[in-house]
C-alpha atoms as a PDB file:
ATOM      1  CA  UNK A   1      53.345 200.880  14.559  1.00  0.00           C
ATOM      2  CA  UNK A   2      56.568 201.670  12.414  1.00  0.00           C
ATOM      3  CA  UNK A   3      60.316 202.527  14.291  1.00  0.00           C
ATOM      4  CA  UNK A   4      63.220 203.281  13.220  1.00  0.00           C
ATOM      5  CA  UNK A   5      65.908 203.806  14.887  1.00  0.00           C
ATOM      6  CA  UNK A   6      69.500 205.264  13.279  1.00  0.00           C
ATOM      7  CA  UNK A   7      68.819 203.987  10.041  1.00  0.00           C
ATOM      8  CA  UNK A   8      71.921 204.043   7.397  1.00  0.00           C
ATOM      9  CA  UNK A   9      71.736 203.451   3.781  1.00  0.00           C
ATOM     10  CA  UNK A  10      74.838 203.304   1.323  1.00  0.00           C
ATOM     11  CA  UNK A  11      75.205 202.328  -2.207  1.00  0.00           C
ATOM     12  CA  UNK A  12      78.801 201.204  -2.558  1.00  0.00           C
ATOM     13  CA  UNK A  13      80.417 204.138  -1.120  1.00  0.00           C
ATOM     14  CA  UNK A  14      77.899 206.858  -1.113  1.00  0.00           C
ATOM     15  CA  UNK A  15      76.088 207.246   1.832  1.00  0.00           C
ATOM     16  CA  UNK A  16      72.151 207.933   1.086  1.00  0.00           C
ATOM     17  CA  UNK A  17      70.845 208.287   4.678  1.00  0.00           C
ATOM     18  CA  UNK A  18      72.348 209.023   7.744  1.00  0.00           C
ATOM     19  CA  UNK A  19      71.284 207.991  11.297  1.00  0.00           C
ATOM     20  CA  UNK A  20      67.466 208.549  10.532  1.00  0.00           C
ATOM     21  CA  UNK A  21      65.183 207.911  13.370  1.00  0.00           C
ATOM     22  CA  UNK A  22      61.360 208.228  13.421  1.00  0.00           C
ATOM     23  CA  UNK A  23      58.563 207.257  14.826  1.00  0.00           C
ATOM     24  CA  UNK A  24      54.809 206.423  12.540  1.00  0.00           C
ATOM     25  CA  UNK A  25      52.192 205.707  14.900  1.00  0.00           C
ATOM     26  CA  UNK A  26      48.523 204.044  13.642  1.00  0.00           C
ATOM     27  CA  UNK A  27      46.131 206.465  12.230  1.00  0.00           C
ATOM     28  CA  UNK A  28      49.248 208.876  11.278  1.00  0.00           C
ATOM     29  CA  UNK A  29      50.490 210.233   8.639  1.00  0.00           C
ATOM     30  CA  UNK A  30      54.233 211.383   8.828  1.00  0.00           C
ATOM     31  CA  UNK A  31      55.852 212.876   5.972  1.00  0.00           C
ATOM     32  CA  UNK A  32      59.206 212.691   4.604  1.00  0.00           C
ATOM     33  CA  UNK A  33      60.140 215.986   2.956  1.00  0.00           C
ATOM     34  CA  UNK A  34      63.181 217.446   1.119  1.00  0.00           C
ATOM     35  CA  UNK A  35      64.715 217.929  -2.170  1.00  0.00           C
ATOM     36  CA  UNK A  36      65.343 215.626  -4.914  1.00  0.00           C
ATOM     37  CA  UNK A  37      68.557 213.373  -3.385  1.00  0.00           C
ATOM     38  CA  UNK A  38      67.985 213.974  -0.359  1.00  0.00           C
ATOM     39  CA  UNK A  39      67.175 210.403   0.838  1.00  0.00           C
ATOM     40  CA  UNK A  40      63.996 210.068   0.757  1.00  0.00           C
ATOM     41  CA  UNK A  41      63.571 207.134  -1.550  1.00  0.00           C
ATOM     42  CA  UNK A  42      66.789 205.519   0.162  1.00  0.00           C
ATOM     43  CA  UNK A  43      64.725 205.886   3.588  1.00  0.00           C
ATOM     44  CA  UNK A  44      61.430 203.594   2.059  1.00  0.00           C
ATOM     45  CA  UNK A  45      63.993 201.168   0.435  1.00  0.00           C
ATOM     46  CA  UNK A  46      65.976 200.593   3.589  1.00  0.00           C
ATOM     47  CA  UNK A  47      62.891 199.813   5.447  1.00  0.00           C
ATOM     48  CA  UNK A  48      61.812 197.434   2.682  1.00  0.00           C
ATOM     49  CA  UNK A  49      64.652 195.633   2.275  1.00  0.00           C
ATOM     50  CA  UNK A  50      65.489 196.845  -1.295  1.00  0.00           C
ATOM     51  CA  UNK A  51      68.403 198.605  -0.396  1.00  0.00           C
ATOM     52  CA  UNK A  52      71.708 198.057   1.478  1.00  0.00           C
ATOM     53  CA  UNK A  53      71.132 199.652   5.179  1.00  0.00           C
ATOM     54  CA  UNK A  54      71.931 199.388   8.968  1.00  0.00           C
ATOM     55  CA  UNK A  55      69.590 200.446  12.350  1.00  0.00           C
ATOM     56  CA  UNK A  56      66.954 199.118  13.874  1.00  0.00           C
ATOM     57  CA  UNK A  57      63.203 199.003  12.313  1.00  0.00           C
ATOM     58  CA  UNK A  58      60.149 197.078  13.725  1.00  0.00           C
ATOM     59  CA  UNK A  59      56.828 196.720  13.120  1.00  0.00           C
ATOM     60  CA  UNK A  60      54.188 196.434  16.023  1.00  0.00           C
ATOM     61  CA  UNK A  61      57.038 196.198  18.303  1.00  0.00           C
ATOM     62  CA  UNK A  62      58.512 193.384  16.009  1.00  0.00           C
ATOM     63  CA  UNK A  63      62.133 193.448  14.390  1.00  0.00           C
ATOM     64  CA  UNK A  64      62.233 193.107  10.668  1.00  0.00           C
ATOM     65  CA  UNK A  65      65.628 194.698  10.195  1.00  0.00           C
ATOM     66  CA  UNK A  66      66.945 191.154   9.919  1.00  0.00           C
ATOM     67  CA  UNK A  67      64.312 189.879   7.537  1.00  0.00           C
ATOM     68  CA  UNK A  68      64.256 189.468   3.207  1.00  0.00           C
ATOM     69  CA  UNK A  69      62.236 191.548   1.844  1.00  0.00           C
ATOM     70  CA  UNK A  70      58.972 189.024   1.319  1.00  0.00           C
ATOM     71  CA  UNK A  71      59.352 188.381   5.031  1.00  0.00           C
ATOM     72  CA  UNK A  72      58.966 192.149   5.896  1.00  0.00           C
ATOM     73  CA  UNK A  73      55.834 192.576   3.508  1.00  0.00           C
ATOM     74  CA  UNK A  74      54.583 189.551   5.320  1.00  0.00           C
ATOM     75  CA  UNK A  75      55.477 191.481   8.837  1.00  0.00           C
ATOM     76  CA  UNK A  76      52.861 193.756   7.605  1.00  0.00           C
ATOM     77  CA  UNK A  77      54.964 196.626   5.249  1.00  0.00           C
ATOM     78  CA  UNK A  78      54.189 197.833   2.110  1.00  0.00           C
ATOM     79  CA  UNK A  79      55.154 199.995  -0.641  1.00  0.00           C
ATOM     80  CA  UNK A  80      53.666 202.021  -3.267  1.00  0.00           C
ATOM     81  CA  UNK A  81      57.037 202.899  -5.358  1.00  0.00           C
ATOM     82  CA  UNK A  82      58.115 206.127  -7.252  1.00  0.00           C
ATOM     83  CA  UNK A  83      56.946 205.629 -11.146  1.00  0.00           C
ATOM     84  CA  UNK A  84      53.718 203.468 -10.289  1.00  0.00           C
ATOM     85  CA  UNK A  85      55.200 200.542 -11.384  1.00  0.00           C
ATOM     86  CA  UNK A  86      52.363 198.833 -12.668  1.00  0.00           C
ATOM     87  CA  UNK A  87      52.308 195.516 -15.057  1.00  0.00           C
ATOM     88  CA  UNK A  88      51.123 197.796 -18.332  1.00  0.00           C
ATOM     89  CA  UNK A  89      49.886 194.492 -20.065  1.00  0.00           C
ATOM     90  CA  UNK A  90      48.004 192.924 -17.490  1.00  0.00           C
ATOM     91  CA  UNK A  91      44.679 193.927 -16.238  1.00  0.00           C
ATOM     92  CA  UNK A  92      43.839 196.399 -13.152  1.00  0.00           C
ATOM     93  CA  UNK A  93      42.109 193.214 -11.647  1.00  0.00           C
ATOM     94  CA  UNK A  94      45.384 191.386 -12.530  1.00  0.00           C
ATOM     95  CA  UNK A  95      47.905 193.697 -11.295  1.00  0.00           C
ATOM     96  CA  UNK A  96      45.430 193.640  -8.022  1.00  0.00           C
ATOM     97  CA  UNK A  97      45.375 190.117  -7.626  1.00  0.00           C
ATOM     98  CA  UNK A  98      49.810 190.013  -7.828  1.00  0.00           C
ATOM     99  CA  UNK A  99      49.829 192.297  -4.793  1.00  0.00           C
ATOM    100  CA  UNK A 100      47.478 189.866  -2.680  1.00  0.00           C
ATOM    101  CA  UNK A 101      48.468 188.299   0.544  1.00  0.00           C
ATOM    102  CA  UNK A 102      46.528 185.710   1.973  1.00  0.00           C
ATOM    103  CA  UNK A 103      47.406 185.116   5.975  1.00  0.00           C
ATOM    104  CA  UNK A 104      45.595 187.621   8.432  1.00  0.00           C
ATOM    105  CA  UNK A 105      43.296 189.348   5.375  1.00  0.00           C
ATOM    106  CA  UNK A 106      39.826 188.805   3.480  1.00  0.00           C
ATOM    107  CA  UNK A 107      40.179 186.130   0.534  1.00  0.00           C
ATOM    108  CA  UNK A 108      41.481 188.025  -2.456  1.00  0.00           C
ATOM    109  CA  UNK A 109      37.866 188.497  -3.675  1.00  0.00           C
ATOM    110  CA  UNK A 110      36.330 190.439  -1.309  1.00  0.00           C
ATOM    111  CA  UNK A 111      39.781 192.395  -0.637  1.00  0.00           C
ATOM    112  CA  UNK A 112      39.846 193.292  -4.405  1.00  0.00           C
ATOM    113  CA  UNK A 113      35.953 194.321  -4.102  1.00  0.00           C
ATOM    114  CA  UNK A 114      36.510 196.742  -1.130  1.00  0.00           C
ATOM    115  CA  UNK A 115      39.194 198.351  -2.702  1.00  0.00           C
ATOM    116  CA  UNK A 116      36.950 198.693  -5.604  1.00  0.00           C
ATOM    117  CA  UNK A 117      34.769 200.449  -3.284  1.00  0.00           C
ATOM    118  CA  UNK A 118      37.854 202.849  -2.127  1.00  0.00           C
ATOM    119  CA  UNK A 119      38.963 203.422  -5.900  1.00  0.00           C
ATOM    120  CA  UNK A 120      35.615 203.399  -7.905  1.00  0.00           C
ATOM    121  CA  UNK A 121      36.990 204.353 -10.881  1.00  0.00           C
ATOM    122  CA  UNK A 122      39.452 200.707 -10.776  1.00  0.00           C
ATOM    123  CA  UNK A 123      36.186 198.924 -10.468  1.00  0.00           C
ATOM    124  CA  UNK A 124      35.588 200.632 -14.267  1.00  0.00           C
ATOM    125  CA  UNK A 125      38.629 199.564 -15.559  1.00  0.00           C
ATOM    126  CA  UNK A 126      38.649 196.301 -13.623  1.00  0.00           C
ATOM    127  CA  UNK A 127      39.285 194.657 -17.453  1.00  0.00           C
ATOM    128  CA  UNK A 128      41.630 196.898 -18.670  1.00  0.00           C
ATOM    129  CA  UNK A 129      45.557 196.743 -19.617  1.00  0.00           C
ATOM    130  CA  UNK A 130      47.014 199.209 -16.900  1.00  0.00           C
ATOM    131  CA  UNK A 131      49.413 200.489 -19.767  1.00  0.00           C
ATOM    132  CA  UNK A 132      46.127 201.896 -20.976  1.00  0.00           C
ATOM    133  CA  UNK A 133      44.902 204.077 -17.712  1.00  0.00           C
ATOM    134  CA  UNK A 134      45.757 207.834 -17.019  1.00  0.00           C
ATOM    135  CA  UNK A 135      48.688 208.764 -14.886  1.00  0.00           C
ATOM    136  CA  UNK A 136      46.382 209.085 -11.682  1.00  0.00           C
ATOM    137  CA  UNK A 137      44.582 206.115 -12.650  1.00  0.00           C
ATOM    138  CA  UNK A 138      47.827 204.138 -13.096  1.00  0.00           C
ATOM    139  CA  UNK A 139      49.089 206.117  -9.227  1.00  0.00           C
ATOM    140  CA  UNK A 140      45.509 204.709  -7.881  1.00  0.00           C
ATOM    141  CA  UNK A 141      46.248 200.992  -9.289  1.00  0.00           C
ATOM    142  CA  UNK A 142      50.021 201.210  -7.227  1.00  0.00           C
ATOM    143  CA  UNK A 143      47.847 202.700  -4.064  1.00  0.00           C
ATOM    144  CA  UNK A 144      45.198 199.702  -4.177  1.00  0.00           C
ATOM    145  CA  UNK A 145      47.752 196.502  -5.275  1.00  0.00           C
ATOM    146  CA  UNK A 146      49.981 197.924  -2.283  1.00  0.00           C
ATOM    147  CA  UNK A 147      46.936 197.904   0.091  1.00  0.00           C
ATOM    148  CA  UNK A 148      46.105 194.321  -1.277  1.00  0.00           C
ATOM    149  CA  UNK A 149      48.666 193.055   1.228  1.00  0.00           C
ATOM    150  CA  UNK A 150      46.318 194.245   3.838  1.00  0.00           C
ATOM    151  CA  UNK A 151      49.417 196.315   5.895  1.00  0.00           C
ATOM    152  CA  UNK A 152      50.135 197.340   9.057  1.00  0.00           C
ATOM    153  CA  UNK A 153      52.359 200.140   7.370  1.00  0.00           C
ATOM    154  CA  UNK A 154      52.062 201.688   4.134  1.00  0.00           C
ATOM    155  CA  UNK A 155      54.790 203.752   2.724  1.00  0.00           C
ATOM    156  CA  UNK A 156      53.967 206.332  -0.549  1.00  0.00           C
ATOM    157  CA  UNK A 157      57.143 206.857  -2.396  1.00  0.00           C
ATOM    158  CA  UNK A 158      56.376 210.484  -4.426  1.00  0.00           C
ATOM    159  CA  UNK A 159      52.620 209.575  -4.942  1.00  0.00           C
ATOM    160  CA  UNK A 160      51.940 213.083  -7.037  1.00  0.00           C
ATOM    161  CA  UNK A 161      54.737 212.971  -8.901  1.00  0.00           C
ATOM    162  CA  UNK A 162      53.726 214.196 -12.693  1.00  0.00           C
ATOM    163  CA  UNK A 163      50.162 214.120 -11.560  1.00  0.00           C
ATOM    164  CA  UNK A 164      47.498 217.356 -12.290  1.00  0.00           C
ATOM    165  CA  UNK A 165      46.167 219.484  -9.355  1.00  0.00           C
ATOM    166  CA  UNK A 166      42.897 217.201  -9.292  1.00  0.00           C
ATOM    167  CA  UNK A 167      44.562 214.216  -8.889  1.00  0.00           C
ATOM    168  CA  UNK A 168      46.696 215.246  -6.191  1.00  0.00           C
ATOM    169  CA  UNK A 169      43.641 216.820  -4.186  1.00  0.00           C
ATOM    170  CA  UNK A 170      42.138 213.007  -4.820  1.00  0.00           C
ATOM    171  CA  UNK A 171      45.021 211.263  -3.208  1.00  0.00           C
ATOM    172  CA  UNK A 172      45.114 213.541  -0.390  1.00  0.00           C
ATOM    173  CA  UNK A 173      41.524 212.873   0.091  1.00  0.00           C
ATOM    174  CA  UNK A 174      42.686 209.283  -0.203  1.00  0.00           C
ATOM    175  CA  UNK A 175      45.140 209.355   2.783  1.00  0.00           C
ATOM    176  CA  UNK A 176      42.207 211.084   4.861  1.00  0.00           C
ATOM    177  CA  UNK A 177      40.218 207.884   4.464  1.00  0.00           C
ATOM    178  CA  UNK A 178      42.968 205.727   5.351  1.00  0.00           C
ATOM    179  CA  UNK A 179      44.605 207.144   8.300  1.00  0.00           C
ATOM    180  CA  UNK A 180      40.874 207.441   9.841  1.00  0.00           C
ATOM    181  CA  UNK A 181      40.924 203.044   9.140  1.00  0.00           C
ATOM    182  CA  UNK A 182      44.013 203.257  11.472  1.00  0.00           C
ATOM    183  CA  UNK A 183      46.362 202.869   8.760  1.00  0.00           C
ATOM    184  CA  UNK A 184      50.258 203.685   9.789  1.00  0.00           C
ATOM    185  CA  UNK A 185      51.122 205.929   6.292  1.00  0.00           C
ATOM    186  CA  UNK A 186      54.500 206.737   5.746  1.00  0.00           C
ATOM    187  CA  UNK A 187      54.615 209.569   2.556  1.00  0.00           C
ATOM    188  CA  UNK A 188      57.974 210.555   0.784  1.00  0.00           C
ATOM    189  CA  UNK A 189      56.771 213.538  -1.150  1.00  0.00           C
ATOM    190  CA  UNK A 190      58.815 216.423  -2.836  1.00  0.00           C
ATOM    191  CA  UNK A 191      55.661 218.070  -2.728  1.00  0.00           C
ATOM    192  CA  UNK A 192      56.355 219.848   0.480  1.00  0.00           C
ATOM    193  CA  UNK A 193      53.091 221.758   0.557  1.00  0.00           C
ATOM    194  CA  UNK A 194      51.089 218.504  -0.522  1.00  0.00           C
ATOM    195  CA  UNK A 195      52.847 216.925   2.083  1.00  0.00           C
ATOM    196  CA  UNK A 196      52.534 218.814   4.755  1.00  0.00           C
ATOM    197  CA  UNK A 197      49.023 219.662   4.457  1.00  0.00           C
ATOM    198  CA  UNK A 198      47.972 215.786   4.451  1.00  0.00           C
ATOM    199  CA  UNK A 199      50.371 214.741   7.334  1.00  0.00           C
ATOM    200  CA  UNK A 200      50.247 214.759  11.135  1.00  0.00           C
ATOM    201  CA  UNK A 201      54.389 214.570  11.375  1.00  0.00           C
ATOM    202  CA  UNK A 202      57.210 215.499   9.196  1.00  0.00           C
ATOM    203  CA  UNK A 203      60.738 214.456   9.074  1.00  0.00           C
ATOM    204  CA  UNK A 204      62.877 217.656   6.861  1.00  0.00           C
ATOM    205  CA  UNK A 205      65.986 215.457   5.303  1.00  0.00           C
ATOM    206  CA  UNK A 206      68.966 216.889   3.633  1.00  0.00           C
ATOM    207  CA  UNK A 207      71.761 215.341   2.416  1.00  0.00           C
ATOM    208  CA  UNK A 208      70.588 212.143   3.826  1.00  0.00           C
ATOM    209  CA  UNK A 209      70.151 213.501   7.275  1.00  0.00           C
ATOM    210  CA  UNK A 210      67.090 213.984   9.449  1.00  0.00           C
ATOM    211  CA  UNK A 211      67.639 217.959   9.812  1.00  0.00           C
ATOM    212  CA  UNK A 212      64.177 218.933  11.151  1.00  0.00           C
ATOM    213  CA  UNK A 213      60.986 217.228  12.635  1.00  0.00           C
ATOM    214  CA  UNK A 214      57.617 218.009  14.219  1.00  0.00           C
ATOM    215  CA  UNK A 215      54.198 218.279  13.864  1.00  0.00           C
ATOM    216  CA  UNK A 216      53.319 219.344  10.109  1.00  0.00           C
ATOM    217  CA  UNK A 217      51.016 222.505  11.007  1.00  0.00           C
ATOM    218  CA  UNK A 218      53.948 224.086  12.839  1.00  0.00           C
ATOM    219  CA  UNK A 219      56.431 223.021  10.206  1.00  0.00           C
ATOM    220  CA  UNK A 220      54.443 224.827   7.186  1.00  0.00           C
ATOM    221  CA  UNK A 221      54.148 228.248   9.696  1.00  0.00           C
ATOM    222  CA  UNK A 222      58.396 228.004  10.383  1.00  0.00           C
ATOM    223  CA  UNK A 223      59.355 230.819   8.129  1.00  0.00           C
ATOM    224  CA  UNK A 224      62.429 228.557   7.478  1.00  0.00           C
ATOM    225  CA  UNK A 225      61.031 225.802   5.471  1.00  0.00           C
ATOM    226  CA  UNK A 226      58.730 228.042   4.316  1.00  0.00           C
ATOM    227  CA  UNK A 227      61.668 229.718   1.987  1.00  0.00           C
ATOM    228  CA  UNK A 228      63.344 226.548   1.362  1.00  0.00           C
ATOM    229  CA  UNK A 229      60.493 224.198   0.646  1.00  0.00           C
ATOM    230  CA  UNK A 230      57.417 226.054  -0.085  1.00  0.00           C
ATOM    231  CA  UNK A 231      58.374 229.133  -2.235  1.00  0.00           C
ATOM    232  CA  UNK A 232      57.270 231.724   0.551  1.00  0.00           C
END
């Protein structure tokens, strides 16, 4: 559903990522672990459109490398970013409603009402200022207005970030449910552990560079990553 092929990302004249190439297939999750810096966020952003990069990416076989960013979240892409992002003085139905896309979806409605469905607790606060929600409320209110778009793709830029141990188990339950509607997930986590256990695929970056890949259950057993990424 998602490729990328040699992807390069520089600000000015630091170079974030480095030749990154991946594959996310429908009803995958693939994981983008490393340390903080290591071109993670740079990898989402390139993708997107938001940042300054070079390589080949398509979606269903289609090339969006060459398209704005509106154009690519029209191609089917979409991003939940680092920090929520959410509009603190506008309602949860609001902020849902500013992530809607009309062409090849339900009418905003009944979109908004089955993602009520997914996050029961938004259907609660459907009136309420977003500034006003909980940390993993506010992280469920990025989830659902990115999934408003109705994507192809949907990339999770450090969705645990600051979040408690419940919360985390509840979006990992989360990305269950959506990889099993054939969702394409693409997760940047520096949650290695989090990450891995949720993900079919990993990608290992450092320093911008793809230094490791493979399936995530084999990953978490390599003694190697164990002692670099997951304390063991």
């Amino acid at each position: 559903m998602l490729e990328v092929r040699n992807l390069n990302v520089r600000y000015g004249a630091v170079s974030a990522v480095r030749g990154a190439s991946f594959t996310v297939n429908a009803g995958e999750v693939v994981a983008l672990i490393g340390a903080n810096g290591a071109g993670k966020s740079s990898i989402l952003k390139g993708i997107l459109g938001l940042a300054p990069a070079t390589g080949s990416i398509s979606v269903a076989g289609i090339p969006i490398d060459k398209q704005r960013t509106h154009e690519r979240v029209a191609s089917g892409i979409a991003l939940s970013p680092e920090g929520r992002h959410v509009f603190p003085s506008l309602s949860v139905k609001e902020n849902l409603e500013l992530g809607y896309r009309e062409a090849g979806g339900l009418p905003m409605r009944d979109r908004i009402g089955s993602l009520f469905s997914l996050f029961p607790r938004l259907r609660e606060r459907e009136g309420q200022h977003a500034g006003r929600l909980s940390g993993g409320e506010q992280q469920m209110l990025a989830i659902a207005r990115a999934l408003m778009s109705n994507p192809k793709v949907l990339m999770l830029d450090e969705p645990t970030l600051g979040l408690a141990p419940i919360i985390v188990r509840s979006i990992e339950m989360l990305l269950v449910q959506l990889r099993e509607q054939g969702l394409a997930i693409l997760l940047a986590e520096q949650n290695a552990e989090m990450a891995l256990a949720c993900s079919d695929r990993a990608c290992v970056l450092e320093t911008g560079q793809v230094i490791r890949e493979g399936a995530s259950a084999a990953l978490a057993k390599d003694p190697i990553i164990g002692e670099a990424y997951l304390g063991l």
